[in-house]
Structures are given as C-alpha cells and as structure tokens.
C-alpha atoms as a PDB file:
ATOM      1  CA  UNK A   1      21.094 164.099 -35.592  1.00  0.00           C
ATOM      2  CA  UNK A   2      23.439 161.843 -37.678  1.00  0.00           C
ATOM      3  CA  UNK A   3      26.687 163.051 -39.341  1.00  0.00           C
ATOM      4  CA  UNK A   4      26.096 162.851 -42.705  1.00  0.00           C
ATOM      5  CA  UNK A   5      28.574 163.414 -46.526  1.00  0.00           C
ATOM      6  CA  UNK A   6      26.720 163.979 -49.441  1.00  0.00           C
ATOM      7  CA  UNK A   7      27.231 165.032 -52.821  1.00  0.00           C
ATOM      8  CA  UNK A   8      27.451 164.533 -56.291  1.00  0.00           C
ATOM      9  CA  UNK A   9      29.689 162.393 -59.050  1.00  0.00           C
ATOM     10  CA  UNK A  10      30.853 164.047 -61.923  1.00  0.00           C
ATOM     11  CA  UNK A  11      33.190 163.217 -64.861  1.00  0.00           C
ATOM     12  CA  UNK A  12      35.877 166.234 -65.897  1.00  0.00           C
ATOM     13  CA  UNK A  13      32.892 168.039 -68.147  1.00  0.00           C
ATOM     14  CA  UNK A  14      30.718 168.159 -64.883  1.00  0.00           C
ATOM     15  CA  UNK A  15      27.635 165.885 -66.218  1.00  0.00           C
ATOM     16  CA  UNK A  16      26.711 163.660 -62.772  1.00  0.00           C
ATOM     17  CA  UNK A  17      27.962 160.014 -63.156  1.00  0.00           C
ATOM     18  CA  UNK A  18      24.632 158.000 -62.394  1.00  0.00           C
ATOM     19  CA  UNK A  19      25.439 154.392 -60.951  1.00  0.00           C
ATOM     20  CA  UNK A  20      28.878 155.287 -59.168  1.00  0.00           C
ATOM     21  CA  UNK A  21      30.149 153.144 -56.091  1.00  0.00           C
ATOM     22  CA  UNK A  22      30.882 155.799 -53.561  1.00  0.00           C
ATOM     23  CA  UNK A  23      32.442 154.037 -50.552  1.00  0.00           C
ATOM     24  CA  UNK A  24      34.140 155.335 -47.128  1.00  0.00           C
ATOM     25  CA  UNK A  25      37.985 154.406 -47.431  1.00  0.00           C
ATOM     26  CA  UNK A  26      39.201 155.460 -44.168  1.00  0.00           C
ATOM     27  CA  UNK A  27      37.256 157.385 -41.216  1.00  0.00           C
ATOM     28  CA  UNK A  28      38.553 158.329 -37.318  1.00  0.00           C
ATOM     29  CA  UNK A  29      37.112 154.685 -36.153  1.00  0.00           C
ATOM     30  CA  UNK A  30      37.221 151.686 -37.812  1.00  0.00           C
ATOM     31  CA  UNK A  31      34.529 151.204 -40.712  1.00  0.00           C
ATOM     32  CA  UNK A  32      32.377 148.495 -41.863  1.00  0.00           C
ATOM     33  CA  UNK A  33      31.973 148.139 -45.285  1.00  0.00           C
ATOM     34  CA  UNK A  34      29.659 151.621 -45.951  1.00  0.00           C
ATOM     35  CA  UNK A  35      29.225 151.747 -50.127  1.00  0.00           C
ATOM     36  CA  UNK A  36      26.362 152.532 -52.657  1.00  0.00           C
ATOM     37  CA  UNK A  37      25.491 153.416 -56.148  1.00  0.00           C
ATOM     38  CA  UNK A  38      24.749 157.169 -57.038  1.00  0.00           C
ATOM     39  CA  UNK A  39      21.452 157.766 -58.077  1.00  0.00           C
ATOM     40  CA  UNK A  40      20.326 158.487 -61.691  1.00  0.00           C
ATOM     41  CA  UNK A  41      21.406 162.590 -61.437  1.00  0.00           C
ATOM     42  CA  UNK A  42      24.621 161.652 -59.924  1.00  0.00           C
ATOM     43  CA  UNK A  43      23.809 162.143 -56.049  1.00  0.00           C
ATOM     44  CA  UNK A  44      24.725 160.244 -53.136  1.00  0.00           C
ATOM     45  CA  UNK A  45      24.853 160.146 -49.402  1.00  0.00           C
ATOM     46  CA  UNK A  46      26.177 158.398 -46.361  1.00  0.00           C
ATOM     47  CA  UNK A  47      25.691 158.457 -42.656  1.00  0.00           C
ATOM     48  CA  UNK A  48      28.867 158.268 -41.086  1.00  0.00           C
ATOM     49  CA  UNK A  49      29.333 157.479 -37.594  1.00  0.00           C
ATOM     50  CA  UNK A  50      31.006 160.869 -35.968  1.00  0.00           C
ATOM     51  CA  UNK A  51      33.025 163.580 -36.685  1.00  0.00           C
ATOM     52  CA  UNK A  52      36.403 163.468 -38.123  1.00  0.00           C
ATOM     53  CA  UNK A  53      38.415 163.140 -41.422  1.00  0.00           C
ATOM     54  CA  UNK A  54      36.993 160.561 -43.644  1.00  0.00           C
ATOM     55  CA  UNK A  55      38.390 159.107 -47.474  1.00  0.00           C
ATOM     56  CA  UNK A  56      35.811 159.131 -49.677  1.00  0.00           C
ATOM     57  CA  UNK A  57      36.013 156.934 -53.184  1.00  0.00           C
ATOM     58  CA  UNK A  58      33.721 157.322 -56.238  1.00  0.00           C
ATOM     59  CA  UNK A  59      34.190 154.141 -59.018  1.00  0.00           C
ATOM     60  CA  UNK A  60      32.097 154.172 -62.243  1.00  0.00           C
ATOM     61  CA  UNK A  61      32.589 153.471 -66.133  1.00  0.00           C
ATOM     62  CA  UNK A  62      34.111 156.611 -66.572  1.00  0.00           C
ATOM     63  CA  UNK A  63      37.122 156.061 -64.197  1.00  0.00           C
ATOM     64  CA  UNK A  64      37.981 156.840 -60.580  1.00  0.00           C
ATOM     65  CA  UNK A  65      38.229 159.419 -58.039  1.00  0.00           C
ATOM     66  CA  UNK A  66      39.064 160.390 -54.459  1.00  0.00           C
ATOM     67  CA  UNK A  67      38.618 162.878 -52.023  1.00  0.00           C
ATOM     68  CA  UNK A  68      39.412 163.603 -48.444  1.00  0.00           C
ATOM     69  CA  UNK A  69      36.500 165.504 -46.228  1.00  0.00           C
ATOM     70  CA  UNK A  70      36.290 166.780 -42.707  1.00  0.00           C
ATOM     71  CA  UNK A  71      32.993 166.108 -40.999  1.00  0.00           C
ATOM     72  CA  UNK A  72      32.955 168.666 -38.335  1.00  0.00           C
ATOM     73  CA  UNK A  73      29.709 167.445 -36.487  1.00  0.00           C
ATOM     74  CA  UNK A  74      26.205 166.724 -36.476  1.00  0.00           C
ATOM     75  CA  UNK A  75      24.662 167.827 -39.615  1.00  0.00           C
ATOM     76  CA  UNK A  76      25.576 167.074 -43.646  1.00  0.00           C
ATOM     77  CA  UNK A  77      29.064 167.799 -45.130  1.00  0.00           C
ATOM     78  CA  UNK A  78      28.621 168.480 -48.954  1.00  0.00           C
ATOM     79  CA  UNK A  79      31.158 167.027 -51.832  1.00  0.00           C
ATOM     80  CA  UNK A  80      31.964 166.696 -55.225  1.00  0.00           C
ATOM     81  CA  UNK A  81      34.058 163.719 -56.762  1.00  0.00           C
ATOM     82  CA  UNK A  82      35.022 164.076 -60.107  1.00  0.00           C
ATOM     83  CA  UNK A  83      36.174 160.832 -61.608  1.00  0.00           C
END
C-alpha cells in the first residue's frame, strides 16, 4: 500500500475550488515535480513516496493556500486547503 494525501479545495465560504493546482512543496526526501488540478467538486489526491511531514500548496482563481500534513504511514492522510 502507497502513502497517500487527499482532500478537498475550498475558498473561505467552503464551496470546493474545481481546477486548483495542488502541488507537494517540501516532503522528508527530495521531490520531483508531483502537481495536479482538483477535480470538478474540488477533490484531489497524491501518492507520496513515504511517511513524513510534507508542504502541501493549493493555487486557483480564487487565491492561494498552504498547509503542512504529517503522513504517518501506509494508508491516506485527509486535508482541507482553503485558499
């Protein structure tokens, strides 16, 4: 099993954000470039390659956001960016 972040993309009002570039900043190993768009109800999610503390960006008409998550392990770490 792959370690996995997923979510969703809001704005402040909490309506998803479809078309969003969510992107890994910074992970525990160095990253290639791991980005895509959200999908048209606001979701998202990335494979990452192990455990560990991870930046995670959202970009989209509506502004910007940022978030930090801990991956603890095999399995699917859920988040919310609000930009």
């Amino acid at each position: 099993m792959t370690a996995r972040i997923h979510g969703i993309v809001t704005d402040a009002d909490g309506s998803p954000v479809p078309g969003a570039r969510v992107a890994l900043e910074t992970g525990p190993v160095p990253l290639p470039d791991i980005a895509l768009l959200t999908g048209e109800d606001g979701t998202f999610s990335l494979d990452v390659p192990r455990a560990g503390e991870y930046a995670v960006t959202a970009h989209g008409e509506r502004g910007s956001g940022r978030c930090t998550v801990l991956v603890p392990g095999e399995g699917s770490t859920r988040i919310t960016l609000v930009i």
